[in-house]
N, C-alpha and C. Protein backbone atom coordinates (compact mmCIF):
# COMPACT_ATOMS: atom_id res chain seq x y z
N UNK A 1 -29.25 -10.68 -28.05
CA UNK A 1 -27.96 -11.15 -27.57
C UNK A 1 -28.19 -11.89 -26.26
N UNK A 2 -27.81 -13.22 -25.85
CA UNK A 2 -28.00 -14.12 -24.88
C UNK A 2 -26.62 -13.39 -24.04
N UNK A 3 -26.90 -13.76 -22.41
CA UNK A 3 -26.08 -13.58 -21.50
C UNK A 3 -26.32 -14.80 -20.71
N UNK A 4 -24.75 -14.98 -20.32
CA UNK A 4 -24.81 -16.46 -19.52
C UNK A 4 -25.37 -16.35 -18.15
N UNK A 5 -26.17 -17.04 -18.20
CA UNK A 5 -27.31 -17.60 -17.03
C UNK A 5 -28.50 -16.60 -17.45
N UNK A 6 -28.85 -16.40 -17.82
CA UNK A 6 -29.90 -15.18 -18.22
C UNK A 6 -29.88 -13.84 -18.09
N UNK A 7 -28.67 -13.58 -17.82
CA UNK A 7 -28.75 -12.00 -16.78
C UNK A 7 -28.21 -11.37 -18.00
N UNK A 8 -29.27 -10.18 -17.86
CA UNK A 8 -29.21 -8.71 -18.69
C UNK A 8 -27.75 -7.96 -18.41
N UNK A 9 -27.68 -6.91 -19.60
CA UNK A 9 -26.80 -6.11 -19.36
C UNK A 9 -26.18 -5.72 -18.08
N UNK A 10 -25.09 -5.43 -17.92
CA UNK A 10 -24.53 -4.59 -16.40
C UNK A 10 -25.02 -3.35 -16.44
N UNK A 11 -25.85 -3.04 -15.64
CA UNK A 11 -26.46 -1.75 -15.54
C UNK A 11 -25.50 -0.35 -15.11
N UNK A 12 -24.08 -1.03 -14.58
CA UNK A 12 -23.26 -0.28 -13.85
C UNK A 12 -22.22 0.23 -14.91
N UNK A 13 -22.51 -0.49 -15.93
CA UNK A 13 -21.80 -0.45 -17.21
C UNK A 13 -21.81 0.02 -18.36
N UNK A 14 -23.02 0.34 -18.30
CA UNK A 14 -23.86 0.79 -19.57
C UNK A 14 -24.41 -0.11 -20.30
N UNK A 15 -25.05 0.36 -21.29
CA UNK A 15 -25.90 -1.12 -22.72
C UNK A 15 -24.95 -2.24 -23.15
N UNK A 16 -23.51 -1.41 -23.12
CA UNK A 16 -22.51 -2.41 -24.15
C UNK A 16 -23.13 -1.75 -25.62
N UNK A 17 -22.38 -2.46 -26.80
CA UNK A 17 -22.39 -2.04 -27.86
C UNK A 17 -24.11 -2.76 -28.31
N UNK A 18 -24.67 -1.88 -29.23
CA UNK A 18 -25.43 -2.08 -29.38
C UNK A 18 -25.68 -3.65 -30.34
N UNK A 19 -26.47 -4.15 -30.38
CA UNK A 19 -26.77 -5.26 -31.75
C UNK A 19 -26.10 -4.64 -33.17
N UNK A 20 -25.46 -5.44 -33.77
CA UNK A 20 -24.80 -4.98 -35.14
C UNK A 20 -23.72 -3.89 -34.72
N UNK A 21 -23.55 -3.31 -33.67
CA UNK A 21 -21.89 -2.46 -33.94
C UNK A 21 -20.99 -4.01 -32.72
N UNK A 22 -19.91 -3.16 -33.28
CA UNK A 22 -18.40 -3.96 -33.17
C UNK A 22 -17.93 -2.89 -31.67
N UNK A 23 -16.78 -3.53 -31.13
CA UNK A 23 -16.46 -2.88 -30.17
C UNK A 23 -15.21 -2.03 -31.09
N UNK A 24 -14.11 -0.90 -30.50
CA UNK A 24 -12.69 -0.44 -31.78
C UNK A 24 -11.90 -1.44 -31.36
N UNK A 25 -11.65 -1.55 -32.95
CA UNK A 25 -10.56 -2.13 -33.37
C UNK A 25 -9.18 -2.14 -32.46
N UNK A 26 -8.84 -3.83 -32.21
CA UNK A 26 -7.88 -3.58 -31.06
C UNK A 26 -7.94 -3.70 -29.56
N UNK A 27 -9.36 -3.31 -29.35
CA UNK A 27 -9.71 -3.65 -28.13
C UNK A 27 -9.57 -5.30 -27.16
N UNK A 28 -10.15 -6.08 -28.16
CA UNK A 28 -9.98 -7.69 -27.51
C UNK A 28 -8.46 -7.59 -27.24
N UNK A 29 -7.67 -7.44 -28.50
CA UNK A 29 -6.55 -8.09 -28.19
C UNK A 29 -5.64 -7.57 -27.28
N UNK A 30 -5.74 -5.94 -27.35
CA UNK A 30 -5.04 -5.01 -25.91
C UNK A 30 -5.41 -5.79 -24.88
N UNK A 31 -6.74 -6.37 -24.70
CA UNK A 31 -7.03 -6.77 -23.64
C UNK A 31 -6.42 -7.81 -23.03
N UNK A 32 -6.09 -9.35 -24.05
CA UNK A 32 -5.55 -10.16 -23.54
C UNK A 32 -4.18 -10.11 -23.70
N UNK A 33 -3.84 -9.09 -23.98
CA UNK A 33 -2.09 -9.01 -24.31
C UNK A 33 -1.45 -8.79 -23.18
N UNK A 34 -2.80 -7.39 -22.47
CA UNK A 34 -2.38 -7.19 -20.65
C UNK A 34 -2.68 -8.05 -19.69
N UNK A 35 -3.62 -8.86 -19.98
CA UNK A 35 -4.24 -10.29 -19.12
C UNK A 35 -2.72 -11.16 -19.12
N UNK A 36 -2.38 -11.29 -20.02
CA UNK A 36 -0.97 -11.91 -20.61
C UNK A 36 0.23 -11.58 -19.81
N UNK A 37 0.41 -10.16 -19.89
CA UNK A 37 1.22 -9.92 -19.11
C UNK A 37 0.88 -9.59 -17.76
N UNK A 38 -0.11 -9.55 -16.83
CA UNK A 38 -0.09 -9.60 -15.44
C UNK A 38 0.06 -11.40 -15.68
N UNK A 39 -0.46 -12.20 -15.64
CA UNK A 39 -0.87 -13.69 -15.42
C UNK A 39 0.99 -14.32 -16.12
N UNK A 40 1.36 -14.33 -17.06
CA UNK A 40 2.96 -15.11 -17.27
C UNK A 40 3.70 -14.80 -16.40
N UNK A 41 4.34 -13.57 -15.62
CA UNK A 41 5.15 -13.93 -15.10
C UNK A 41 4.54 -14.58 -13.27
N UNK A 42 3.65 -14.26 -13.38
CA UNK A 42 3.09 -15.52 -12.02
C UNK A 42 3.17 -16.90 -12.59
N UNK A 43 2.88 -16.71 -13.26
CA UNK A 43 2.67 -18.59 -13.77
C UNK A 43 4.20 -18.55 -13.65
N UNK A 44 5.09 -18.17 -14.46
CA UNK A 44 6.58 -18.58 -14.50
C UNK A 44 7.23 -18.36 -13.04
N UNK A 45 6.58 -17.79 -12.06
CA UNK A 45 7.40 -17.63 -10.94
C UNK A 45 6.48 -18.51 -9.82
N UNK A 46 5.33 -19.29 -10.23
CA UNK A 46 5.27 -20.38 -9.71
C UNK A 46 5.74 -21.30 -9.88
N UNK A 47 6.09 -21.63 -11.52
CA UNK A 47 7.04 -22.57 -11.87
C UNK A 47 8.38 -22.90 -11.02
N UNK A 48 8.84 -21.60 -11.31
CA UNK A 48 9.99 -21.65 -10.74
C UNK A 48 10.29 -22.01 -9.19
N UNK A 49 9.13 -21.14 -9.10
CA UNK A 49 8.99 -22.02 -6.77
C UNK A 49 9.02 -23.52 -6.68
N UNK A 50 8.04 -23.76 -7.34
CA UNK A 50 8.18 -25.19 -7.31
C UNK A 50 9.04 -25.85 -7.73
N UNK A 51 9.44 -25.64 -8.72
CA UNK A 51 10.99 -26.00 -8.95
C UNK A 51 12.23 -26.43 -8.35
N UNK A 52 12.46 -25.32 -7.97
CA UNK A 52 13.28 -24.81 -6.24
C UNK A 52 13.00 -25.66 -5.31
N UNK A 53 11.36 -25.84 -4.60
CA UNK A 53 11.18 -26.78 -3.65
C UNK A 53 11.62 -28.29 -3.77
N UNK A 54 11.29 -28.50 -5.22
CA UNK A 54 11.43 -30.09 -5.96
C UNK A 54 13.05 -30.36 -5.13
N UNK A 55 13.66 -29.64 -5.94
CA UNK A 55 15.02 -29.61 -6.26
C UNK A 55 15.94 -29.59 -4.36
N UNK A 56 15.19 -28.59 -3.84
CA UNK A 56 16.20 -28.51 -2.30
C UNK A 56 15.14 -29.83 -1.36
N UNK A 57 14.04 -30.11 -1.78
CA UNK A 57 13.51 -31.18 -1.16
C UNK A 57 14.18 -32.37 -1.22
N UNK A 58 14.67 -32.52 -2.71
CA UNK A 58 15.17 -34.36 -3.04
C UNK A 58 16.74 -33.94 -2.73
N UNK A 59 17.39 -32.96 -2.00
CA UNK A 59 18.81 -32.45 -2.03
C UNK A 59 19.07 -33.11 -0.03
N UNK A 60 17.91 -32.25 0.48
CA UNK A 60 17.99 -32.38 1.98
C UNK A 60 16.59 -32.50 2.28
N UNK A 61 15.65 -33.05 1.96
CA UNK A 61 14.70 -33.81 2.36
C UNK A 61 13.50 -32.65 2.69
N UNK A 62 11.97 -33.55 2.27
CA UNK A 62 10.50 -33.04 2.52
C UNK A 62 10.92 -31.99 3.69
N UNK A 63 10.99 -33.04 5.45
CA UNK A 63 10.50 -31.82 6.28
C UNK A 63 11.59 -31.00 6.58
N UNK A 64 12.89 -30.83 6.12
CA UNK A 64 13.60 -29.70 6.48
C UNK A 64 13.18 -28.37 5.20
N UNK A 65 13.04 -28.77 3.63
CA UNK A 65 12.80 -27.97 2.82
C UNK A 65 11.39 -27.07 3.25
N UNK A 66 10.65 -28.08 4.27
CA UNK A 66 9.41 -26.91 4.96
C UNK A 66 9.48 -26.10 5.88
N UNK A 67 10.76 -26.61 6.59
CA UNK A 67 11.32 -26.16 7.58
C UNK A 67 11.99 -24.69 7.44
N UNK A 68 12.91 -24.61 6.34
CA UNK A 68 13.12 -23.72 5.53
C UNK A 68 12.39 -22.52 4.92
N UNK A 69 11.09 -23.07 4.57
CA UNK A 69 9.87 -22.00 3.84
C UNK A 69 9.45 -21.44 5.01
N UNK A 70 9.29 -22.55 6.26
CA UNK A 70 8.47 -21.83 7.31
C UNK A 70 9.48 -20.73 8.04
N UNK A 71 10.65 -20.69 8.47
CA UNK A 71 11.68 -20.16 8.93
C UNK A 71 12.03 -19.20 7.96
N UNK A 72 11.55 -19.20 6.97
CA UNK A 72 11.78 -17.67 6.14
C UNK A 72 10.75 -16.85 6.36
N UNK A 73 9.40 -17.35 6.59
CA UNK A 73 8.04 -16.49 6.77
C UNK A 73 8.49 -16.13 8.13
N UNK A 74 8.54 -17.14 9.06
CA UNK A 74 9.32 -15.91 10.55
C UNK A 74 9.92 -15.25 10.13
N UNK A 75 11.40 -15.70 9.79
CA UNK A 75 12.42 -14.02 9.83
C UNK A 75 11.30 -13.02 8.98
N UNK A 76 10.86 -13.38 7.88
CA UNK A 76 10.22 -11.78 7.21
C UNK A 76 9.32 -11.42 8.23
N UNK A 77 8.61 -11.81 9.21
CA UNK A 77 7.56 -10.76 9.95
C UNK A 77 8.42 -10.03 11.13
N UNK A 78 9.76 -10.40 11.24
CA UNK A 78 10.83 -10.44 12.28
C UNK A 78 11.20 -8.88 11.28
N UNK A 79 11.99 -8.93 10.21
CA UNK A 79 12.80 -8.24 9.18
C UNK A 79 11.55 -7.21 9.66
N UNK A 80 10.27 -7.43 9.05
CA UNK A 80 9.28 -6.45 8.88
C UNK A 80 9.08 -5.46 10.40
N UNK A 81 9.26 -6.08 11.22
CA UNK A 81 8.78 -4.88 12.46
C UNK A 81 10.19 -3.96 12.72
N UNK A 82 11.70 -4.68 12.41
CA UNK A 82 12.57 -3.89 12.83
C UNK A 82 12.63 -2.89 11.70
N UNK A 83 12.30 -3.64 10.25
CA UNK A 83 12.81 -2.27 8.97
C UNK A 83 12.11 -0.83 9.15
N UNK A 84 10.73 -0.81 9.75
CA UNK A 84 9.93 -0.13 9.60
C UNK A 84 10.52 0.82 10.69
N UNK A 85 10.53 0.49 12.19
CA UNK A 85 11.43 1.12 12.98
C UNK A 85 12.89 1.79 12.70
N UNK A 86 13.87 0.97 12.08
CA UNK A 86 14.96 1.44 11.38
C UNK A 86 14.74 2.38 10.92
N UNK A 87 13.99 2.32 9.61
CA UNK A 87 13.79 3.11 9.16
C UNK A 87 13.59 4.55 9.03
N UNK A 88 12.38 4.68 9.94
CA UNK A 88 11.77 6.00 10.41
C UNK A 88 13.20 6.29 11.31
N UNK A 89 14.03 6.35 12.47
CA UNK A 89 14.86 6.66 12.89
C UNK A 89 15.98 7.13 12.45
N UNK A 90 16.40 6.37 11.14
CA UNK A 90 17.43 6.93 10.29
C UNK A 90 16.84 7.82 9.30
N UNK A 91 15.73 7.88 8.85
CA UNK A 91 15.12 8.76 8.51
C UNK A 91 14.89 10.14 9.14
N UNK A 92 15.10 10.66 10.49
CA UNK A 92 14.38 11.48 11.30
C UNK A 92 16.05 12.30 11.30
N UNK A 93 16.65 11.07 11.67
CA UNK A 93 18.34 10.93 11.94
C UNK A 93 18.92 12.15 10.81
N UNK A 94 18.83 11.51 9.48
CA UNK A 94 18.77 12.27 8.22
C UNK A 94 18.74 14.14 8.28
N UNK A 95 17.00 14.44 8.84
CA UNK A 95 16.17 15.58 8.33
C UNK A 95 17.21 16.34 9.67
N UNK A 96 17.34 15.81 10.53
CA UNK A 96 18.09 16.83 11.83
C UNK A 96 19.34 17.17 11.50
N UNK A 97 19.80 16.44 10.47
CA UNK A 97 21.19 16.90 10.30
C UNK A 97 21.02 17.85 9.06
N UNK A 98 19.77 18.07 8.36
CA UNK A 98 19.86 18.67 7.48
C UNK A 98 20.05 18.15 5.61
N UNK A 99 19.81 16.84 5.96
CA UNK A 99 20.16 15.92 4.79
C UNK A 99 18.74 15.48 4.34
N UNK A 100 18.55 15.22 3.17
CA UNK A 100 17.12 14.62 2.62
C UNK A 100 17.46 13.00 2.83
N UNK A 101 16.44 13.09 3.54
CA UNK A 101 16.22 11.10 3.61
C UNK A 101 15.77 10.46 2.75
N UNK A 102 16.11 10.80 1.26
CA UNK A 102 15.87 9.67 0.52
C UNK A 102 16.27 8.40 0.69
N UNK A 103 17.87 8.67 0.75
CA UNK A 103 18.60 7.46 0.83
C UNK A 103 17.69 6.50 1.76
N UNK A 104 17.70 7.17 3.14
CA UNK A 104 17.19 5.97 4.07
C UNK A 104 16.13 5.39 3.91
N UNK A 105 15.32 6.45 3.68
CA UNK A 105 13.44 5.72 3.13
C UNK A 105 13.66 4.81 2.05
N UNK A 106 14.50 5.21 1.04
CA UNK A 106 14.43 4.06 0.54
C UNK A 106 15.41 2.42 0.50
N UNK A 107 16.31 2.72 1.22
CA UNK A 107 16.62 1.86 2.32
C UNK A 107 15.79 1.20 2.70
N UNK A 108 15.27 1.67 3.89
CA UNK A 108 13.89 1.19 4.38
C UNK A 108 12.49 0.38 3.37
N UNK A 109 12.38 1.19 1.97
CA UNK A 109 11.57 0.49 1.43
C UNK A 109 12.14 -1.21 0.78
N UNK A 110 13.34 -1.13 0.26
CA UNK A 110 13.62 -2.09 0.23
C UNK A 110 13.62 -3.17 1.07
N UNK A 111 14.39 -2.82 2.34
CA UNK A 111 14.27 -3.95 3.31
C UNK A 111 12.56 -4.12 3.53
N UNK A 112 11.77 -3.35 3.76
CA UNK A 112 10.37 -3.78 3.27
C UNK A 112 10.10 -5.05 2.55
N UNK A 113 10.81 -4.68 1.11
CA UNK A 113 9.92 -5.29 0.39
C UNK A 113 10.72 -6.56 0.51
N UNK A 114 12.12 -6.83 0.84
CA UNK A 114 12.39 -7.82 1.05
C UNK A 114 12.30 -9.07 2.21
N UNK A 115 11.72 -8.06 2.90
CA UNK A 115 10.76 -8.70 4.48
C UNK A 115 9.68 -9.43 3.61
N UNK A 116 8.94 -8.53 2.53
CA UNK A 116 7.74 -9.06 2.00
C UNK A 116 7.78 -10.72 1.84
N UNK A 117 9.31 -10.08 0.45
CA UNK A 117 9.35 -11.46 -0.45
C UNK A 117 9.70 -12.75 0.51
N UNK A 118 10.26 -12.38 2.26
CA UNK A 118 10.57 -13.24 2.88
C UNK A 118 9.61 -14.03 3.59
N UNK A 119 8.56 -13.58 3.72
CA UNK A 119 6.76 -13.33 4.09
C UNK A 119 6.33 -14.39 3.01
N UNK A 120 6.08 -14.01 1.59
CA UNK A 120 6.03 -15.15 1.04
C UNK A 120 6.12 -16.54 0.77
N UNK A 121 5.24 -17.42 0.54
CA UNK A 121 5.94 -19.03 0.62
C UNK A 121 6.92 -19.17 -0.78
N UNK A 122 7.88 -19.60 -0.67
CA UNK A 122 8.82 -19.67 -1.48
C UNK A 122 10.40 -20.20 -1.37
N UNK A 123 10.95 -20.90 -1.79
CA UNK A 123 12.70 -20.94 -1.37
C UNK A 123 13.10 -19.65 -2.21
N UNK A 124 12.35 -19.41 -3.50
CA UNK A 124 13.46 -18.62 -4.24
C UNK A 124 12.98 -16.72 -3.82
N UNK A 125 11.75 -16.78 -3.53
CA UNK A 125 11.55 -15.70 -2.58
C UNK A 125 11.90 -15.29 -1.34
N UNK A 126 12.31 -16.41 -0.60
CA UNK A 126 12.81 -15.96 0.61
C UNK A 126 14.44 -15.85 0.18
N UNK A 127 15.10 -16.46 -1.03
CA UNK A 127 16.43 -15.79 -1.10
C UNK A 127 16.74 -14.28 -1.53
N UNK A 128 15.42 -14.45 -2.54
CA UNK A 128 15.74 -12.50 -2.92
C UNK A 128 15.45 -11.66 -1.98
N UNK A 129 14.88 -12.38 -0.93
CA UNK A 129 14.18 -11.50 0.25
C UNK A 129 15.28 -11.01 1.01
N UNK A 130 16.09 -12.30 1.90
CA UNK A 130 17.17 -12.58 2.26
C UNK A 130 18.09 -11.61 2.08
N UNK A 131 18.57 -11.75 0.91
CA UNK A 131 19.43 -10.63 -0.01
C UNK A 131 19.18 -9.08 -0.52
N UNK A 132 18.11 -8.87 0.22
CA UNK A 132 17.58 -7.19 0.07
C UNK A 132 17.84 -6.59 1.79
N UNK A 133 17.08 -7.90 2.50
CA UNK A 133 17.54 -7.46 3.76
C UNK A 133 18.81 -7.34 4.08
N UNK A 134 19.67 -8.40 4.06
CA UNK A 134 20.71 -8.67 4.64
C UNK A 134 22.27 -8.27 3.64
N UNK A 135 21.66 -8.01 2.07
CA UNK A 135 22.72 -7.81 1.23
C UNK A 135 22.99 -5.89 1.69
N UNK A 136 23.13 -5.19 2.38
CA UNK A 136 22.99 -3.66 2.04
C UNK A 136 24.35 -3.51 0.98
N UNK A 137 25.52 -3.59 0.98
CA UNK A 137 26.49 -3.16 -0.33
C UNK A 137 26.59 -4.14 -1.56
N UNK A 138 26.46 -5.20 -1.40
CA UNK A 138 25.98 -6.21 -2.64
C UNK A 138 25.06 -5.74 -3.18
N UNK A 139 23.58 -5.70 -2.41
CA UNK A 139 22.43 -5.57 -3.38
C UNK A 139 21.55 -4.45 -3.46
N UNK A 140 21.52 -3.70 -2.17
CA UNK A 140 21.06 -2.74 -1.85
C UNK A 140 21.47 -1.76 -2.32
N UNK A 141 22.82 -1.55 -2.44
CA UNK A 141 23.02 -0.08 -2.63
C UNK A 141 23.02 -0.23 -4.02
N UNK A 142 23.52 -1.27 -5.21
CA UNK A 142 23.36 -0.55 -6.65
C UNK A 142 21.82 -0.78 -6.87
N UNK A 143 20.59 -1.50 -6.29
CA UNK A 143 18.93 -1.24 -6.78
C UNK A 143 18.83 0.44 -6.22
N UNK A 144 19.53 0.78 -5.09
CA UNK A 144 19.11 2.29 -4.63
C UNK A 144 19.75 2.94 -5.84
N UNK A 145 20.94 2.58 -6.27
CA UNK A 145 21.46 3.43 -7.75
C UNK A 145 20.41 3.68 -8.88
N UNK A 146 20.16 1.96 -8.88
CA UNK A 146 19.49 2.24 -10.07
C UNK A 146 17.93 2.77 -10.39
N UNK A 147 17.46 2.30 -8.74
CA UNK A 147 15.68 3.40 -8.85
C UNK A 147 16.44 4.73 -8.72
N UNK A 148 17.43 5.10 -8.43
CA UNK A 148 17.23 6.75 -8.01
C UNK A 148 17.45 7.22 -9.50
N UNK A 149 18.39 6.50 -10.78
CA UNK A 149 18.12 7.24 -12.24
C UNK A 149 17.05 6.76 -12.76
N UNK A 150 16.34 6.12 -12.33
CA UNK A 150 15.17 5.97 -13.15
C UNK A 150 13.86 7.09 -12.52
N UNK A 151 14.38 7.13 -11.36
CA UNK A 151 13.28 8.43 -11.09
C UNK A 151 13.60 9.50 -11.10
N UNK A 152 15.05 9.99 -11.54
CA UNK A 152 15.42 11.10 -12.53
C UNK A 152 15.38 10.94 -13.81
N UNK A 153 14.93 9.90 -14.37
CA UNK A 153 14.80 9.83 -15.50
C UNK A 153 13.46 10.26 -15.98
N UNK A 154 12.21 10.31 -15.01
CA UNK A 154 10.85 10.48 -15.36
C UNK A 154 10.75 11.96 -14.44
N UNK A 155 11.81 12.15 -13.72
CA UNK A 155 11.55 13.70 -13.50
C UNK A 155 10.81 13.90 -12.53
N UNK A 156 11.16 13.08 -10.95
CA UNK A 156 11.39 13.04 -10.01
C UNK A 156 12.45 13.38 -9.46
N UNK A 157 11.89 14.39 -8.33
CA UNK A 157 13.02 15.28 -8.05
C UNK A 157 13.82 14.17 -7.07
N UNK A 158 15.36 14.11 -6.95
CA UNK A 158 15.64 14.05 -6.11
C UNK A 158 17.02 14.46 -5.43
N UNK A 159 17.35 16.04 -6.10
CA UNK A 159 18.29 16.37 -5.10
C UNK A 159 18.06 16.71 -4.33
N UNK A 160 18.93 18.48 -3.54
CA UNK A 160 19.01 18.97 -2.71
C UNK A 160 17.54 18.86 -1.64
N UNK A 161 18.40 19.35 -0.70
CA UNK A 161 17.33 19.43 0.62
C UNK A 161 17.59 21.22 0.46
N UNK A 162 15.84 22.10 0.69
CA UNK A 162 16.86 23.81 1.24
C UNK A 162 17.22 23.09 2.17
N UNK A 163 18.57 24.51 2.59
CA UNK A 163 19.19 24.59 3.71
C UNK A 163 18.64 25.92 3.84
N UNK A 164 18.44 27.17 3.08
CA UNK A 164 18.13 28.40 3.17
C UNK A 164 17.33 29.02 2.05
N UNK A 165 17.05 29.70 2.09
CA UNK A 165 16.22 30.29 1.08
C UNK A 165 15.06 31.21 1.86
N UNK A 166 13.87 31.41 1.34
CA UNK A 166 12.61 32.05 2.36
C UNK A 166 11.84 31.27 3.26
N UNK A 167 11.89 31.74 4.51
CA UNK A 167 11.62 30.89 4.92
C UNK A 167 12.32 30.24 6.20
N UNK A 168 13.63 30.08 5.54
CA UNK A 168 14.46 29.30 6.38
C UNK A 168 15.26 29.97 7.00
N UNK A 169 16.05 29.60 8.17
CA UNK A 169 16.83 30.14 8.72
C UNK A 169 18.55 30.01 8.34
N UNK A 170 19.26 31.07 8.14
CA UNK A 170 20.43 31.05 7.69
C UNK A 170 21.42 30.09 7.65
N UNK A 171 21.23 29.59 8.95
CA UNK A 171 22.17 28.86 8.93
C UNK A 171 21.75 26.94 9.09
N UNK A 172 20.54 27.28 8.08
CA UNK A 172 20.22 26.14 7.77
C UNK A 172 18.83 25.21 8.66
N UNK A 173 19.22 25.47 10.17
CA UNK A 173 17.97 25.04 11.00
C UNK A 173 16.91 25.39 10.67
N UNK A 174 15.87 24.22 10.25
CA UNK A 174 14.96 24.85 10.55
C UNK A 174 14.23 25.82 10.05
N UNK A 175 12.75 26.21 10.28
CA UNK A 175 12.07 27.39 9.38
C UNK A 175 11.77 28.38 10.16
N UNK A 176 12.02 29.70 9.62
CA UNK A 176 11.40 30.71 10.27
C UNK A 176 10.10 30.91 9.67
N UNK A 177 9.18 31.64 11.05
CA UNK A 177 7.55 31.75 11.01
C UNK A 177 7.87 33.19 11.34
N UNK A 178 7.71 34.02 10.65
CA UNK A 178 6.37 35.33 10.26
C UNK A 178 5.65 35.78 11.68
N UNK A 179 5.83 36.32 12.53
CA UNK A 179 4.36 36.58 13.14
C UNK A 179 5.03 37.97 14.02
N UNK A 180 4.27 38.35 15.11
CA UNK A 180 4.35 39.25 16.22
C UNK A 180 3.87 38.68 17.65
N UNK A 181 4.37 39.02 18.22
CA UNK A 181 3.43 38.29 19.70
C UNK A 181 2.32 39.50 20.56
N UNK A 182 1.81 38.37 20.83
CA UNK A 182 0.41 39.62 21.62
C UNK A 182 0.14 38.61 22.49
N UNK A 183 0.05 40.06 23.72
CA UNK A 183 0.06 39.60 25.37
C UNK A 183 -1.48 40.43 25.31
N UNK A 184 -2.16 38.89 26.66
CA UNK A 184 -3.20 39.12 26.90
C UNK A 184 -3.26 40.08 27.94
């Protein structure tokens, strides 16, 4: 069996199938079916960028439509240092009152990721970006609806916070620790 440029088996890999056997059935094509699906929707969402640029370029012209891409990559590194801060604060905000910070963390992850998409070169990325940051009751709160049943749907917990149980203290603060004290 020839290998391109001369080079032998991957040693890190094993022999590979020997001369005369087949790899199972199914294998090639699983393979490019998932090649397929990571690689189309990039290709289609480069399409579509470019698209977008074509289109707001010949609308209001070359250097403002760059003007635009570039002024979205600021605000997202802008979005990105306050979400992360936000975040953790309303998060902390949350656990002291006794409430599980899902909500906010994932709050927070969104505006993340929409800092990301704003980070990105793109018109149509910096609008979904835009709209994660800046939408919270438009867009934010039904994607927080809808990841929170889908991760009750796979059986991720996400109700209650204890307030009491072992462990905890009655009236909710906080944990009690077990011990005795000893003086030196």
């Amino acid at each position: 069996m020839s290998h391109p440029l001369g080079a032998g088996p991957d040693p890190a890999h094993g022999p590979g199938p020997a001369a005369g056997q087949d790899l199972p059935p199914g294998t090639v094509r699983r393979a490019r079916l998932r090649a397929l699906r990571l690689t189309l929707p990039l290709l289609v969402g480069v399409v579509v960028e470019v698209g977008a640029f074509l289109l707001v370029a010949d609308l209001v012209g070359v250097p403002l439509a760059v003007l635009l891409v570039l002024g979205s990559t600021v605000l997202g590194f802008v979005m990105l240092a306050r979400a992360g801060r936000r975040s953790w604060q309303a998060a902390m905000a949350a656990t002291r009152e006794g409430r599980p910070p899902a909500d906010e963390l994932l709050d927070g992850v969104l505006v993340f990721v929409g800092a990301v998409l704003l980070i990105l070169p793109g018109l149509v990325n910096g609008l979904v970006g835009l709209l994660l940051v800046l939408g919270r009751r438009l867009v934010r709160t039904p994607v927080r609806a809808l990841l929170m049943r889908r991760a009750r749907r796979y059986g991720v917990p996400t109700g209650s916070w204890p307030t009491t149980g072992p462990g905890r203290r009655p009236d909710g603060r906080g944990d009690v620790v077990q011990g005795e004290v000893v003086e030196d």
